[in-house]
PDB file of N, CA and C in Angstrom:
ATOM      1  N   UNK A   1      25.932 -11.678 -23.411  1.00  0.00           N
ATOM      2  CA  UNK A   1      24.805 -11.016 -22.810  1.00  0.00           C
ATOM      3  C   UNK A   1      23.482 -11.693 -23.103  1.00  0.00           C
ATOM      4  N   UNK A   2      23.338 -12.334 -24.401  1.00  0.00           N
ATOM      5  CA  UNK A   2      22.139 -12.964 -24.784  1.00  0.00           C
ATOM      6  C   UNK A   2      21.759 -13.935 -23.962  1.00  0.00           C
ATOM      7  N   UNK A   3      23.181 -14.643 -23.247  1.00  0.00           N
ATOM      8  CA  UNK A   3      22.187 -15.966 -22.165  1.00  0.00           C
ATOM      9  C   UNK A   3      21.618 -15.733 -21.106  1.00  0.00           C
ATOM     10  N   UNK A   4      21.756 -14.593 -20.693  1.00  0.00           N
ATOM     11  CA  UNK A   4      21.267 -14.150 -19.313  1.00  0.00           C
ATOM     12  C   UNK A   4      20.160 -13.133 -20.251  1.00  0.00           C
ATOM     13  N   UNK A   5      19.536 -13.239 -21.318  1.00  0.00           N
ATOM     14  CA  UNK A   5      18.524 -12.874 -21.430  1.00  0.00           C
ATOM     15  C   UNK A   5      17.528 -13.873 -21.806  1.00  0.00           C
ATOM     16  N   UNK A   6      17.892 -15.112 -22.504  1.00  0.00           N
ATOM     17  CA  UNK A   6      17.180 -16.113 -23.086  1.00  0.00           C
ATOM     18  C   UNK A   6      18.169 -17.248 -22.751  1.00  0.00           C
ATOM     19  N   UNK A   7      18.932 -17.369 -22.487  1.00  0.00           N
ATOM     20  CA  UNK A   7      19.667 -18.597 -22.950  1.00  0.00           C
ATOM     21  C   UNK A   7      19.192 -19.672 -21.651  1.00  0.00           C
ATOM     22  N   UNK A   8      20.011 -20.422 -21.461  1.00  0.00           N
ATOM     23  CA  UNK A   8      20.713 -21.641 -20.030  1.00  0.00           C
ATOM     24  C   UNK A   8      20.902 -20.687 -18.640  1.00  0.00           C
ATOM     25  N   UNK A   9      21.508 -19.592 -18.869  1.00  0.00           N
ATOM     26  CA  UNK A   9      21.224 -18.618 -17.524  1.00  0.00           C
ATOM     27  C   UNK A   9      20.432 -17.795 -17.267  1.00  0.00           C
ATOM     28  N   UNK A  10      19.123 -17.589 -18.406  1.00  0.00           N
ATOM     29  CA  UNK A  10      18.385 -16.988 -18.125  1.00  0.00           C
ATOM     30  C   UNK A  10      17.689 -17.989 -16.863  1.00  0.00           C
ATOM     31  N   UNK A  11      17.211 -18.946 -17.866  1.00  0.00           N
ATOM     32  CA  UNK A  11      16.409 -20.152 -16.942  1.00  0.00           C
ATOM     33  C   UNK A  11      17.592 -19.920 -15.271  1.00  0.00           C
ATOM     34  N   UNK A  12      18.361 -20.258 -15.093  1.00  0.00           N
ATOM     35  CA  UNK A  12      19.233 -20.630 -13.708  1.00  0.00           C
ATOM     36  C   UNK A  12      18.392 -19.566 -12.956  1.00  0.00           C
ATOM     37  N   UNK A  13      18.596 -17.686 -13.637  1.00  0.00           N
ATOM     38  CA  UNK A  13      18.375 -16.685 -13.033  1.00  0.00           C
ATOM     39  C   UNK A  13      17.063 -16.666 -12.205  1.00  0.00           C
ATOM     40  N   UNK A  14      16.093 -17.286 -13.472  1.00  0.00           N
ATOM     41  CA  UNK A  14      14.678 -17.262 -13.122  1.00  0.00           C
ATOM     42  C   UNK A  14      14.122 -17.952 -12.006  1.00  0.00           C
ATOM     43  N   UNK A  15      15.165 -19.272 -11.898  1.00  0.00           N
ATOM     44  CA  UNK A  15      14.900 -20.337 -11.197  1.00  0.00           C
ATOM     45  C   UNK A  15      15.278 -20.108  -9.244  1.00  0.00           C
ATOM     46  N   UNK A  16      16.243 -19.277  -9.962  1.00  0.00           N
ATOM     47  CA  UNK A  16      16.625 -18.413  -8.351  1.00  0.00           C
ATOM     48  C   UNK A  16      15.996 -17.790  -7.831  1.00  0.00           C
ATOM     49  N   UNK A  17      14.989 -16.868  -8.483  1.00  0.00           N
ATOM     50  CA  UNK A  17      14.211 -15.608  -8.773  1.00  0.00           C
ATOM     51  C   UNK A  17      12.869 -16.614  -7.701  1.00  0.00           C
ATOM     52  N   UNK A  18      12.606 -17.945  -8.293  1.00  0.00           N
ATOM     53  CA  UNK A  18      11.429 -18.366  -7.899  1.00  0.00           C
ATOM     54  C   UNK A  18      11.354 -19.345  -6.631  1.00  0.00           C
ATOM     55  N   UNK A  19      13.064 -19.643  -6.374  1.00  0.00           N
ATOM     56  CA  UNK A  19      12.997 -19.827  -5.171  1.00  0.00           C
ATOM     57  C   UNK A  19      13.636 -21.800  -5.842  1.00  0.00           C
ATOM     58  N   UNK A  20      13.514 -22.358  -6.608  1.00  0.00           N
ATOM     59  CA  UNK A  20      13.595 -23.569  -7.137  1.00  0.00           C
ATOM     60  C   UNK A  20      15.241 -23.972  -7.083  1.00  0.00           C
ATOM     61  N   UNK A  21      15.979 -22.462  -7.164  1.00  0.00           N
ATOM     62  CA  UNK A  21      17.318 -23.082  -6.912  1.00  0.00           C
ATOM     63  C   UNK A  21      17.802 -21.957  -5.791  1.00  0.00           C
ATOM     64  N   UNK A  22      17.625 -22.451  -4.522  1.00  0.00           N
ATOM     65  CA  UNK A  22      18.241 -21.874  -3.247  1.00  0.00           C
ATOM     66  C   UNK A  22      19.426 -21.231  -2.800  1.00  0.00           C
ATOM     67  N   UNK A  23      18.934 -20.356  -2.115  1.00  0.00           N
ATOM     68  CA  UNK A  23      20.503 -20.093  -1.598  1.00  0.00           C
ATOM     69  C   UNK A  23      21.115 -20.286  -0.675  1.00  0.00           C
ATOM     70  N   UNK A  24      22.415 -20.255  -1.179  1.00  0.00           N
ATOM     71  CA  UNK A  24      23.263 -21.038  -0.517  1.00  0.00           C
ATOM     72  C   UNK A  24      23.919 -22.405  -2.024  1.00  0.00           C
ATOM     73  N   UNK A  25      23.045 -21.958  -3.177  1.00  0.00           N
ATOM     74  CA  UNK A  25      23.656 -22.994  -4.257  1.00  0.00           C
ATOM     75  C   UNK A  25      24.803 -22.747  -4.772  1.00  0.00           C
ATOM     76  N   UNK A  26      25.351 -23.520  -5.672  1.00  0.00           N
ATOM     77  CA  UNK A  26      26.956 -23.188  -6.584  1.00  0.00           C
ATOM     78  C   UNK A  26      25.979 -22.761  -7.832  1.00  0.00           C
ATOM     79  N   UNK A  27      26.923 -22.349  -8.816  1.00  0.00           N
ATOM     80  CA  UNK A  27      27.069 -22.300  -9.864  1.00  0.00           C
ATOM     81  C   UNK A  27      28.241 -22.112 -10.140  1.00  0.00           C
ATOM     82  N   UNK A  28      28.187 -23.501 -11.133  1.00  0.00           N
ATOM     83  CA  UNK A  28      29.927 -23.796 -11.304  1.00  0.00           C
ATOM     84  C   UNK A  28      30.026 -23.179 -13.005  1.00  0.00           C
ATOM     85  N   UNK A  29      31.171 -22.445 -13.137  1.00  0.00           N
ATOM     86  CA  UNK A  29      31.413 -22.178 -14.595  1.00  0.00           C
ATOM     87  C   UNK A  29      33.042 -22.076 -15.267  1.00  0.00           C
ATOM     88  N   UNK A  30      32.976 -22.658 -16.344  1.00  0.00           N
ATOM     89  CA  UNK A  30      34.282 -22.918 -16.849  1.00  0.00           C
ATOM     90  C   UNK A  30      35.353 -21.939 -15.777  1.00  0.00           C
ATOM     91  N   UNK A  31      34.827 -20.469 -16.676  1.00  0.00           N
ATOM     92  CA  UNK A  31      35.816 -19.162 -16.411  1.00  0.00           C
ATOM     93  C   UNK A  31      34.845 -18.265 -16.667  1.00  0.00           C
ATOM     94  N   UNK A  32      34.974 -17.183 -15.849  1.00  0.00           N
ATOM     95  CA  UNK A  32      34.109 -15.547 -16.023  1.00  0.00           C
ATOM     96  C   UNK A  32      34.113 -15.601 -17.373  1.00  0.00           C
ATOM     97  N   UNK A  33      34.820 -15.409 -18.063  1.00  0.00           N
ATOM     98  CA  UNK A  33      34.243 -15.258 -19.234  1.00  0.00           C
ATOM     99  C   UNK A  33      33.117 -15.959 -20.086  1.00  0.00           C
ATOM    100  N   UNK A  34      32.843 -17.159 -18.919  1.00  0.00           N
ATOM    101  CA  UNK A  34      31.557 -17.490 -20.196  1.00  0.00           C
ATOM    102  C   UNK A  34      30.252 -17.569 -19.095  1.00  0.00           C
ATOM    103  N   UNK A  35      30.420 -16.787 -18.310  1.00  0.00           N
ATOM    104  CA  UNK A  35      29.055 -15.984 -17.451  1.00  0.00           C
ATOM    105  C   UNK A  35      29.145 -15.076 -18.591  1.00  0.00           C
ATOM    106  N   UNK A  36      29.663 -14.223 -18.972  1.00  0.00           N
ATOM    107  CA  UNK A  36      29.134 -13.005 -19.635  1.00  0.00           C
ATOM    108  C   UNK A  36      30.452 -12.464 -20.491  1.00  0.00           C
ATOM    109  N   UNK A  37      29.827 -11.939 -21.523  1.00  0.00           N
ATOM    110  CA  UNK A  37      31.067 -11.217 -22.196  1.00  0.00           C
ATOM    111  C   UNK A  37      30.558 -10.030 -22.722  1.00  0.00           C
ATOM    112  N   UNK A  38      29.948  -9.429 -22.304  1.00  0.00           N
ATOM    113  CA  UNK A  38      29.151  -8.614 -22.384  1.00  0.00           C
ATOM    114  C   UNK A  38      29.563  -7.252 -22.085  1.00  0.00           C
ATOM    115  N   UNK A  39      29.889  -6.149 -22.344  1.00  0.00           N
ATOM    116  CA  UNK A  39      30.289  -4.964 -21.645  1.00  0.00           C
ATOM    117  C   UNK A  39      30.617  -5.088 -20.054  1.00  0.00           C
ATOM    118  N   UNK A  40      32.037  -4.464 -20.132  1.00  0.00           N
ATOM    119  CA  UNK A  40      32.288  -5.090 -18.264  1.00  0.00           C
ATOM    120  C   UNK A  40      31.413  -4.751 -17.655  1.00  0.00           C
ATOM    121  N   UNK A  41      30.788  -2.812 -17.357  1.00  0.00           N
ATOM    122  CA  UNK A  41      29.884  -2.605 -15.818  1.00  0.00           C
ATOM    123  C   UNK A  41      28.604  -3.900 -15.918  1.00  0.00           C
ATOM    124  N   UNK A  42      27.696  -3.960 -17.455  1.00  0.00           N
ATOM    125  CA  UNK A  42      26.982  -4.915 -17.570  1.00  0.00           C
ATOM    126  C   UNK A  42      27.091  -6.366 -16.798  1.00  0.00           C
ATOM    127  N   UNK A  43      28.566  -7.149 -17.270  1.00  0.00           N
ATOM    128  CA  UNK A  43      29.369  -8.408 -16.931  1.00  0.00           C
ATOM    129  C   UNK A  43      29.388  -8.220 -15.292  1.00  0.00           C
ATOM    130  N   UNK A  44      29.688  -6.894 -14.691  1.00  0.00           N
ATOM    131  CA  UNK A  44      30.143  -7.019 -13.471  1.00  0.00           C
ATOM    132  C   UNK A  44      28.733  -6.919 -12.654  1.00  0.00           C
ATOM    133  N   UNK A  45      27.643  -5.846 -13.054  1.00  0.00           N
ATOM    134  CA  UNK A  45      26.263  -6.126 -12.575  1.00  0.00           C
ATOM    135  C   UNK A  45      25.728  -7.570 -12.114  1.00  0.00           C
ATOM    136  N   UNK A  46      25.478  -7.993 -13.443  1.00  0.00           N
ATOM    137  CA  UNK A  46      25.077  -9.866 -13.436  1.00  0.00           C
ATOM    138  C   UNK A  46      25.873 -10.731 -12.278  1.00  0.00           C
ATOM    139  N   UNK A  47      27.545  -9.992 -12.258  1.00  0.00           N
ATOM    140  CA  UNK A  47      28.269 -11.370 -11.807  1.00  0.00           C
ATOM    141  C   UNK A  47      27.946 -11.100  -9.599  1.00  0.00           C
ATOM    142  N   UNK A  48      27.838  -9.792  -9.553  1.00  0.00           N
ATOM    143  CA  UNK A  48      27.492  -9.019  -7.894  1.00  0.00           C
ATOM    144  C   UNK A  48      25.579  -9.598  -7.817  1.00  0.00           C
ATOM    145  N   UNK A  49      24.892  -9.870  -9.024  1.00  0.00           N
ATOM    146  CA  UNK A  49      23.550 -10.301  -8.665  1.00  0.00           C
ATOM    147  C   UNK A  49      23.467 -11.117  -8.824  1.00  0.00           C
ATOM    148  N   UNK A  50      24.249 -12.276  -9.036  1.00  0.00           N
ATOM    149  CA  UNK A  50      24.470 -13.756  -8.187  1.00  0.00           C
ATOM    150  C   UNK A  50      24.715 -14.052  -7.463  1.00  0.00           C
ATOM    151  N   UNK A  51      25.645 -13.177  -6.674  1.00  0.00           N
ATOM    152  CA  UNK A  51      26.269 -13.366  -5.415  1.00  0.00           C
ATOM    153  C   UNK A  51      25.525 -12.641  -4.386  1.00  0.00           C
ATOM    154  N   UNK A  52      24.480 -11.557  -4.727  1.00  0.00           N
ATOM    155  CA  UNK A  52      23.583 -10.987  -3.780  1.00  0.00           C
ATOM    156  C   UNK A  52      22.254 -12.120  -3.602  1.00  0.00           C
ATOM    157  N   UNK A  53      22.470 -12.794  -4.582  1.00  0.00           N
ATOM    158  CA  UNK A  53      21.017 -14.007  -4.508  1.00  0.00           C
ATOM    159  C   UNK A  53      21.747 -15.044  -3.303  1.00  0.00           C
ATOM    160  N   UNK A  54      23.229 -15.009  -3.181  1.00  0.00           N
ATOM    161  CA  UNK A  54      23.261 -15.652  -2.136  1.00  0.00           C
ATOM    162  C   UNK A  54      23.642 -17.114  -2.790  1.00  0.00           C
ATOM    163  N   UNK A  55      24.275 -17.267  -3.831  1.00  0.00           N
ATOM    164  CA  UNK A  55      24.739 -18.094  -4.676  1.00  0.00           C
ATOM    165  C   UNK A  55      26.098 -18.192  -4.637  1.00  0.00           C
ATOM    166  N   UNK A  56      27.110 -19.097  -4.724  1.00  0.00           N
ATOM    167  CA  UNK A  56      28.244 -19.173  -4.534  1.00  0.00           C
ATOM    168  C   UNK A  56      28.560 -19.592  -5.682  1.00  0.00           C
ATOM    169  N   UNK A  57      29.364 -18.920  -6.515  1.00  0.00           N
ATOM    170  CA  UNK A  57      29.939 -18.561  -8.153  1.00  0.00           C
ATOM    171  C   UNK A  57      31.413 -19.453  -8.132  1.00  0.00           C
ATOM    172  N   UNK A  58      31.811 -20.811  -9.115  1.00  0.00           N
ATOM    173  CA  UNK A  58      32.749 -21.167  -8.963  1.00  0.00           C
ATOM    174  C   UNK A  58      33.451 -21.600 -10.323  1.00  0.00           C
ATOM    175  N   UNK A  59      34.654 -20.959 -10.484  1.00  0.00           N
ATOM    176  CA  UNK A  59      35.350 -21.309 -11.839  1.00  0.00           C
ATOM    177  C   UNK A  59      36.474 -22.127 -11.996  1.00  0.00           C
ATOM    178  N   UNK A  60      36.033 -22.981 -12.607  1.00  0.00           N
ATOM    179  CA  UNK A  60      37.096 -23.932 -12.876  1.00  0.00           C
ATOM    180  C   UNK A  60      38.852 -23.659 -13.008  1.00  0.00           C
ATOM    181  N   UNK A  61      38.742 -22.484 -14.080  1.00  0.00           N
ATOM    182  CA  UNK A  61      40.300 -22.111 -14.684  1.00  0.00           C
ATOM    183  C   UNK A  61      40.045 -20.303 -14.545  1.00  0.00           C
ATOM    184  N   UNK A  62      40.609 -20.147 -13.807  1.00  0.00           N
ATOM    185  CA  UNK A  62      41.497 -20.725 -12.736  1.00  0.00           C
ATOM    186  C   UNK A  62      40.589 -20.822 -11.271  1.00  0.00           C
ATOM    187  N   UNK A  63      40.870 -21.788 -10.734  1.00  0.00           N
ATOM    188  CA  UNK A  63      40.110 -22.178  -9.449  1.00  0.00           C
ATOM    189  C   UNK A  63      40.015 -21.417  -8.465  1.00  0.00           C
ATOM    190  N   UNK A  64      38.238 -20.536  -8.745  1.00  0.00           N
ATOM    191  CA  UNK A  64      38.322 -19.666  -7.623  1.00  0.00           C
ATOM    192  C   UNK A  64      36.821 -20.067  -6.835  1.00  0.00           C
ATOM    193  N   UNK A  65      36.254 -19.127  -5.687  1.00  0.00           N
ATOM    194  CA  UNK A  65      35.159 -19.000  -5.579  1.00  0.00           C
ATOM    195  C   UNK A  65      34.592 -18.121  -5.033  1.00  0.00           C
ATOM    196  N   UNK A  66      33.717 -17.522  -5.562  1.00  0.00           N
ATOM    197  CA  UNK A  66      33.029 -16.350  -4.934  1.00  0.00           C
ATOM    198  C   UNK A  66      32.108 -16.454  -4.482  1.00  0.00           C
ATOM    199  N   UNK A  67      31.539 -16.050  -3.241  1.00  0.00           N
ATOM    200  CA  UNK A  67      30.430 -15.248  -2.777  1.00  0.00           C
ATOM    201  C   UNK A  67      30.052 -14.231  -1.685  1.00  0.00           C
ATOM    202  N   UNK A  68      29.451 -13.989  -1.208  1.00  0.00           N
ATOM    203  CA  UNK A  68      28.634 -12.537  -0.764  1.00  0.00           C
ATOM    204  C   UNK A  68      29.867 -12.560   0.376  1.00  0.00           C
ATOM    205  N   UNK A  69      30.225 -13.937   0.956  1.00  0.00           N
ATOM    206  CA  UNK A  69      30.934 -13.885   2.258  1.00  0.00           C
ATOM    207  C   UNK A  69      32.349 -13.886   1.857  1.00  0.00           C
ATOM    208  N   UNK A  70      33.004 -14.383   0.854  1.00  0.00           N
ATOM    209  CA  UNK A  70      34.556 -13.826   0.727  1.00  0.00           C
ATOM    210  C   UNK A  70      34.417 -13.115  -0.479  1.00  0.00           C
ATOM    211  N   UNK A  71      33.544 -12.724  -0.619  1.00  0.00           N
ATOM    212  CA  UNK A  71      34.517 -11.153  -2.165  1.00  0.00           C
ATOM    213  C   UNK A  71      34.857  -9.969  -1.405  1.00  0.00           C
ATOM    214  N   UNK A  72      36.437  -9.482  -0.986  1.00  0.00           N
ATOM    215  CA  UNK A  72      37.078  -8.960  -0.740  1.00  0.00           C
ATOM    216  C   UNK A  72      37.612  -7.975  -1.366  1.00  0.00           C
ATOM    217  N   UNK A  73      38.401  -7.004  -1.702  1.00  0.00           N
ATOM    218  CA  UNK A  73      38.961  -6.021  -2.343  1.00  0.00           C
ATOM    219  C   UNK A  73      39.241  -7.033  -3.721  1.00  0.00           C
ATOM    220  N   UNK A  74      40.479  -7.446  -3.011  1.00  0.00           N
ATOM    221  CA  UNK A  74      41.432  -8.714  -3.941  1.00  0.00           C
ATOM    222  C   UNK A  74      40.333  -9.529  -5.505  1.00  0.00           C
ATOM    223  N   UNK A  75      39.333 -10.231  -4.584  1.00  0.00           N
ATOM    224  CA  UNK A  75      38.527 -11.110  -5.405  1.00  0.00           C
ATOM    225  C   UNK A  75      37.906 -10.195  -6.318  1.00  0.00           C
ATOM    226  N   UNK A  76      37.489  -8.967  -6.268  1.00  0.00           N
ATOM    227  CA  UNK A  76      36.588  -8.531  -6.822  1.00  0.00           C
ATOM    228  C   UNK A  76      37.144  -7.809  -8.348  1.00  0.00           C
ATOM    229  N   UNK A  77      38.182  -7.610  -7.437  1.00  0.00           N
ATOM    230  CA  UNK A  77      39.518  -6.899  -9.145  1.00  0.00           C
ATOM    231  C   UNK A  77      39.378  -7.849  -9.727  1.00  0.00           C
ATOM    232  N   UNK A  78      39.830  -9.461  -9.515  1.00  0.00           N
ATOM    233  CA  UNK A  78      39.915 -10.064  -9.865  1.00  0.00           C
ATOM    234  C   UNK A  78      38.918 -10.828 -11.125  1.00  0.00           C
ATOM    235  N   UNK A  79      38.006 -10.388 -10.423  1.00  0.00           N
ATOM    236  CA  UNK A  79      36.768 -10.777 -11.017  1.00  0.00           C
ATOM    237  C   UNK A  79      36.653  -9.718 -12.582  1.00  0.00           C
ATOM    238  N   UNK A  80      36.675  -8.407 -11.995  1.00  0.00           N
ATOM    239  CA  UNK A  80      36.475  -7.373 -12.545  1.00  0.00           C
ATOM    240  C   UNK A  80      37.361  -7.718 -13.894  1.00  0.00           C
ATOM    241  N   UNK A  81      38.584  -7.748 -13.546  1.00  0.00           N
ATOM    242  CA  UNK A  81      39.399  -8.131 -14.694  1.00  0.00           C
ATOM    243  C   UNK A  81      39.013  -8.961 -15.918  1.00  0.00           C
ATOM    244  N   UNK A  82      38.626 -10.390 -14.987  1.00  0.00           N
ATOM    245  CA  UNK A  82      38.186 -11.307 -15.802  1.00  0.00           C
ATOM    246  C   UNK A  82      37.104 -11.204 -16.669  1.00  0.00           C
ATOM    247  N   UNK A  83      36.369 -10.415 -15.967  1.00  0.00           N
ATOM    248  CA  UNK A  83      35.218 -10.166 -16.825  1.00  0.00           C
ATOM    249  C   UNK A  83      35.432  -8.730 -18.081  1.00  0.00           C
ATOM    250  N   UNK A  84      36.587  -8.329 -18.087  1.00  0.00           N
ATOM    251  CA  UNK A  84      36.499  -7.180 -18.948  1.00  0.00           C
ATOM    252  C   UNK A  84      37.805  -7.893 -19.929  1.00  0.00           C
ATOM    253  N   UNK A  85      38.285  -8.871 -19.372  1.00  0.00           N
ATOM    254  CA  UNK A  85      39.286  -9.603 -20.464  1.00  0.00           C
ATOM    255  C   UNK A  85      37.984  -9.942 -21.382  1.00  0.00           C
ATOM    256  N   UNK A  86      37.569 -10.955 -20.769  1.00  0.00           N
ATOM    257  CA  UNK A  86      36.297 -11.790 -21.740  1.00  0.00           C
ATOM    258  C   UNK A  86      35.583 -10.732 -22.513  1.00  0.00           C
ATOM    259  N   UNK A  87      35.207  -9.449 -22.096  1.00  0.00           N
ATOM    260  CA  UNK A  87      34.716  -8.706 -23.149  1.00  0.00           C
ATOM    261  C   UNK A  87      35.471  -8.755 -24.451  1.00  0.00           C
ATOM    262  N   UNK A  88      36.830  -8.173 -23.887  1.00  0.00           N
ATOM    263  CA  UNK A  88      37.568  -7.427 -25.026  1.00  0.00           C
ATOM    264  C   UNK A  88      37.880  -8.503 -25.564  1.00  0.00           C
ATOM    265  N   UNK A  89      38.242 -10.378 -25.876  1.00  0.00           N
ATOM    266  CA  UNK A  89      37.886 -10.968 -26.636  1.00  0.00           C
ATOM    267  C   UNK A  89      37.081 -11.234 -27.422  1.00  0.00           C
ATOM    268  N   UNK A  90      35.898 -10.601 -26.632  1.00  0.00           N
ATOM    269  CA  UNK A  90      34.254 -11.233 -27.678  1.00  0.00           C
ATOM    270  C   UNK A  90      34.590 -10.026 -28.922  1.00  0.00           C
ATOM    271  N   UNK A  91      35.385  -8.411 -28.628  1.00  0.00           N
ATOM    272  CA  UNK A  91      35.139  -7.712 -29.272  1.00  0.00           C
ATOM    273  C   UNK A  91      36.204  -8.351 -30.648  1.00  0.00           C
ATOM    274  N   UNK A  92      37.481  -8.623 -29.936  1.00  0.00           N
ATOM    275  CA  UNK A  92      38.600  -9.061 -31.436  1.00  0.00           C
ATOM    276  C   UNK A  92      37.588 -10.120 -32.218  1.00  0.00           C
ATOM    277  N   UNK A  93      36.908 -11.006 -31.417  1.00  0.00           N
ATOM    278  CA  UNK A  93      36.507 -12.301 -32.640  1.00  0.00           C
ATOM    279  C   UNK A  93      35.326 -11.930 -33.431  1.00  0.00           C
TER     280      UNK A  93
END
């Protein structure tokens, strides 16, 4: 949760915010889990207000991609999942 307050994605967020990174851009990331690990509704907020900026969200492992124009029922569990796995790791370590 801390990088999307200060970190490397704060800056990305801001940069979107100001128009410097357009939409219609990627943001490529390992795996959901290291967008956020943060409480899922939190994780799942952040990961739907990238894709409402009109940003196309892409993860390496396992190779997916999201945005505003294919997140579907399917993708979005999917997502959902991923992002509440990655929580409940941050919580065991």
């Amino acid at each position: 949760g801390m990088n999307a307050v200060s970190g490397a994605l704060k800056g990305f967020l801001d940069a979107c915010e100001s128009g410097r990174v357009r939409p219609g851009s990627y943001l490529i990331v390992e795996n959901l889990d290291r967008l956020s690990r943060d409480e899922t509704l939190e994780a799942v907020v952040l990961f739907l207000s990238i894709l409402r900026k009109n940003i196309t969200l892409v993860t390496m492992t396992p190779e997916q991609e999201f945005s505003k124009d294919n997140l579907d029922l399917a993708r979005l569990v999917l997502a959902v999942a991923e992002l509440a796995r990655g929580h409940g790791e941050s919580l065991i370590k």
